[in-house]
C-alpha atoms as a PDB file:
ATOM      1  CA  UNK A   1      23.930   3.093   7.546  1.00  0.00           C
ATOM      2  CA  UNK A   2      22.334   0.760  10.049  1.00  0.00           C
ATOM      3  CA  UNK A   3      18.413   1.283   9.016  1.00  0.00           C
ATOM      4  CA  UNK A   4      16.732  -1.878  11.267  1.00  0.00           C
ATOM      5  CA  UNK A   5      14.978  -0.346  14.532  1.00  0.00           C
ATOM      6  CA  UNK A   6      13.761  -2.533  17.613  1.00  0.00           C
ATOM      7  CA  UNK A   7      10.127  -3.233  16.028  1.00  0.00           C
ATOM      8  CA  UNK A   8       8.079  -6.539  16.811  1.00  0.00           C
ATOM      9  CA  UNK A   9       8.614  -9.571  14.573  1.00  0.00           C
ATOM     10  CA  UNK A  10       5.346 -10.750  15.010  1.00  0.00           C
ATOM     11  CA  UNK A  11       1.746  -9.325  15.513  1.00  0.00           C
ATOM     12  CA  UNK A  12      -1.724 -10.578  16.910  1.00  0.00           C
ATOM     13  CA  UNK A  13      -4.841  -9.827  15.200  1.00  0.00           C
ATOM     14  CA  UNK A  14      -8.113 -11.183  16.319  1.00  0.00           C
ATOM     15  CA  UNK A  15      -6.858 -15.675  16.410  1.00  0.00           C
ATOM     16  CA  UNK A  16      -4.010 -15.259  13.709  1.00  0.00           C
ATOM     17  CA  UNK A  17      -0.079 -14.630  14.159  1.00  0.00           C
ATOM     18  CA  UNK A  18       1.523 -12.539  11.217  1.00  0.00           C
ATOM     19  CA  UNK A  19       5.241 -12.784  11.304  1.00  0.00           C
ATOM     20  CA  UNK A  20       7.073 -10.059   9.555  1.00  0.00           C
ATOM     21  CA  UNK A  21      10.127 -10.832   6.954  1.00  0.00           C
ATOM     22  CA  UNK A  22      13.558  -9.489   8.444  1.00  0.00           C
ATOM     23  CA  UNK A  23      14.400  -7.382   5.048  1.00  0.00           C
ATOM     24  CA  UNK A  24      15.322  -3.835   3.755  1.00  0.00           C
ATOM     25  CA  UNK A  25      13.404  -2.003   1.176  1.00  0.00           C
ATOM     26  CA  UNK A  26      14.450  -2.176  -2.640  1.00  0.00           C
ATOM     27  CA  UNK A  27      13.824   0.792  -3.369  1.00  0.00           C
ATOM     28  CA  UNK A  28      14.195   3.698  -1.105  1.00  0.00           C
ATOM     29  CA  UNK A  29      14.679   6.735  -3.626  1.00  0.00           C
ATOM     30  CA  UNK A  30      12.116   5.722  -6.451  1.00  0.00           C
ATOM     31  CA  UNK A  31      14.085   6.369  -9.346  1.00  0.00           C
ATOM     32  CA  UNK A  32      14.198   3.048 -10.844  1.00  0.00           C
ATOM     33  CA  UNK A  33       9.815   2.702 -10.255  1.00  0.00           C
ATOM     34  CA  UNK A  34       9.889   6.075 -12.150  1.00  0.00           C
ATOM     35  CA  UNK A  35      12.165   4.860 -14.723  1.00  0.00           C
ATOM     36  CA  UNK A  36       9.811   1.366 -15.618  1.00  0.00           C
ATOM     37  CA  UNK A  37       6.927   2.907 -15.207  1.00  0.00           C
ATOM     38  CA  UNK A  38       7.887   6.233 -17.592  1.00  0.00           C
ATOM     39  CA  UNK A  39       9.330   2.933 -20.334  1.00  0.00           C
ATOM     40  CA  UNK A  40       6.089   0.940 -20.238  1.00  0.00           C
ATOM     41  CA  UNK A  41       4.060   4.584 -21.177  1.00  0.00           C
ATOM     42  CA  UNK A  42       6.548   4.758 -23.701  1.00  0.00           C
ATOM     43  CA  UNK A  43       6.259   1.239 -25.227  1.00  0.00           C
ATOM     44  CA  UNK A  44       2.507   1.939 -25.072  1.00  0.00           C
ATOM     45  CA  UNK A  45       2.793   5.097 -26.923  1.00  0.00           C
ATOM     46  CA  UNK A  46       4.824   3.084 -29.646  1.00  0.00           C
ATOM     47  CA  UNK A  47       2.589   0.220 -29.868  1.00  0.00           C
ATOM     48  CA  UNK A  48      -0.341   2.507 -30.706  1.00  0.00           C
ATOM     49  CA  UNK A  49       0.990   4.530 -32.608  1.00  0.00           C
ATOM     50  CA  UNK A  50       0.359   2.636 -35.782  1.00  0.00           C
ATOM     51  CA  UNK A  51      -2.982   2.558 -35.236  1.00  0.00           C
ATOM     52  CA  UNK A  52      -3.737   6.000 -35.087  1.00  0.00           C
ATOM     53  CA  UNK A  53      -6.246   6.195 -38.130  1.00  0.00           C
ATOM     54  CA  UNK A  54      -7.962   2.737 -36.452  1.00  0.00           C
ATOM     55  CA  UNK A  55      -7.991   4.848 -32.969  1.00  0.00           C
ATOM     56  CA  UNK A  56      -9.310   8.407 -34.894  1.00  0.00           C
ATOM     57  CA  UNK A  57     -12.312   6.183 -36.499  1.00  0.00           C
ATOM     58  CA  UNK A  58     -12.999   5.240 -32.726  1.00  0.00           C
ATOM     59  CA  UNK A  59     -12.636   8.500 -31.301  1.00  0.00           C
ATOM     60  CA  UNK A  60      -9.974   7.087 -29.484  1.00  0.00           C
ATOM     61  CA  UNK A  61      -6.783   8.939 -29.637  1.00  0.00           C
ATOM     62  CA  UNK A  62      -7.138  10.044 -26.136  1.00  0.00           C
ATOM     63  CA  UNK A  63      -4.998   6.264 -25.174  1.00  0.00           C
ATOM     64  CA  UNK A  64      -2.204   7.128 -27.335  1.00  0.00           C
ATOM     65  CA  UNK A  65      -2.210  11.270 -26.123  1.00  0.00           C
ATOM     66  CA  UNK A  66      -2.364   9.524 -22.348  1.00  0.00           C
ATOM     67  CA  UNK A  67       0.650   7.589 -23.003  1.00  0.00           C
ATOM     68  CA  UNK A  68       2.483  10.409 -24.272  1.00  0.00           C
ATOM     69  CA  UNK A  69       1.329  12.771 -21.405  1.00  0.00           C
ATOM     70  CA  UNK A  70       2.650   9.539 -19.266  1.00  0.00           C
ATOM     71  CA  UNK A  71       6.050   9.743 -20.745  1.00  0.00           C
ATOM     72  CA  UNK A  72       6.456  13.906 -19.968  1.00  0.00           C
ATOM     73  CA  UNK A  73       5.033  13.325 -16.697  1.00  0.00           C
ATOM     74  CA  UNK A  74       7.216  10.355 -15.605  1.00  0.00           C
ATOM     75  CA  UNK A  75      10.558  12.320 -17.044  1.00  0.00           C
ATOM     76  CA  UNK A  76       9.331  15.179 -14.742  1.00  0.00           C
ATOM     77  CA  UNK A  77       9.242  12.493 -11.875  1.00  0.00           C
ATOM     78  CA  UNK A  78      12.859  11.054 -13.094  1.00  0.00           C
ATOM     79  CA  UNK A  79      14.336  14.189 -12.522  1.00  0.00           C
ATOM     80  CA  UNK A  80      12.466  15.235  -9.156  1.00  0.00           C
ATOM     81  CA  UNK A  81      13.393  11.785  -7.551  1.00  0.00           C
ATOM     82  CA  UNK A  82      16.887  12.502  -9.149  1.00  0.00           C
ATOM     83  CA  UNK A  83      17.354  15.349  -7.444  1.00  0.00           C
ATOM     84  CA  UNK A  84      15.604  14.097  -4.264  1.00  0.00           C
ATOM     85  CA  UNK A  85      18.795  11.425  -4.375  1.00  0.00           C
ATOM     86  CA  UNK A  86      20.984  13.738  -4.915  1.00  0.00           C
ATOM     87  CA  UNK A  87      20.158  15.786  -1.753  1.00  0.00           C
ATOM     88  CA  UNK A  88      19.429  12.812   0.208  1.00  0.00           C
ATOM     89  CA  UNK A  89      22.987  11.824   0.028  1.00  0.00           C
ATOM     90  CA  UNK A  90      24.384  15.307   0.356  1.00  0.00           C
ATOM     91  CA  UNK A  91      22.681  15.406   3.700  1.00  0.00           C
ATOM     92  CA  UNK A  92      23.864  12.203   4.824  1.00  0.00           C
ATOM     93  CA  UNK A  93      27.194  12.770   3.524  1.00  0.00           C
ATOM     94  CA  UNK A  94      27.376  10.012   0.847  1.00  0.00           C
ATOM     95  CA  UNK A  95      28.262   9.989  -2.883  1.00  0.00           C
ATOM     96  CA  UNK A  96      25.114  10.516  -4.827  1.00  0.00           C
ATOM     97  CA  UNK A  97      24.261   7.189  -7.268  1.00  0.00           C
ATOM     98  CA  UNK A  98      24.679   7.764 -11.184  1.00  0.00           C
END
């Protein structure tokens, strides 16, 4: 699949030139930014987790219930960008990625 288009390698703004990096995205689907992003939540939620009677004194259990509600959140995004993949590739005829 031939994604590059016949867009200008440079632009002018105001007295500067910006030229523009001849690359492809790294990430087209988002799985893999839903999958770091659910793991650091997750590592958060561990590393807190033994301070929970330091974080109740403080009246701050809210961090380590926001990590958890980050973790069920970004599993719900796994499987939604999953799924997005999935259909993506049926529609374009491809194999979908494990």
């Amino acid at each position: 699949m031939e994604l590059r288009d016949d867009q200008p390698m440079q632009h002018e703004f105001r007295n500067k030139t910006y030229l523009l990096a001849d690359v492809e995205p790294l990430d087209v689907d988002g799985v893999r930014t839903v999958q770091v992003g659910t793991a650091i939540f997750f590592l958060g939620f561990l590393a807190l987790l033994p301070f929970y009677g330091r974080l109740s004194e403080d009246g701050t259990t809210w961090w380590l219930w926001t990590c958890l509600t980050g973790v069920g959140l970004g599993l719900l995004g796994l499987e939604y960008c999953r799924r997005r993949r999935a259909f993506r590739s049926e529609v374009e005829g491809a194999p979908p990625e494990a």
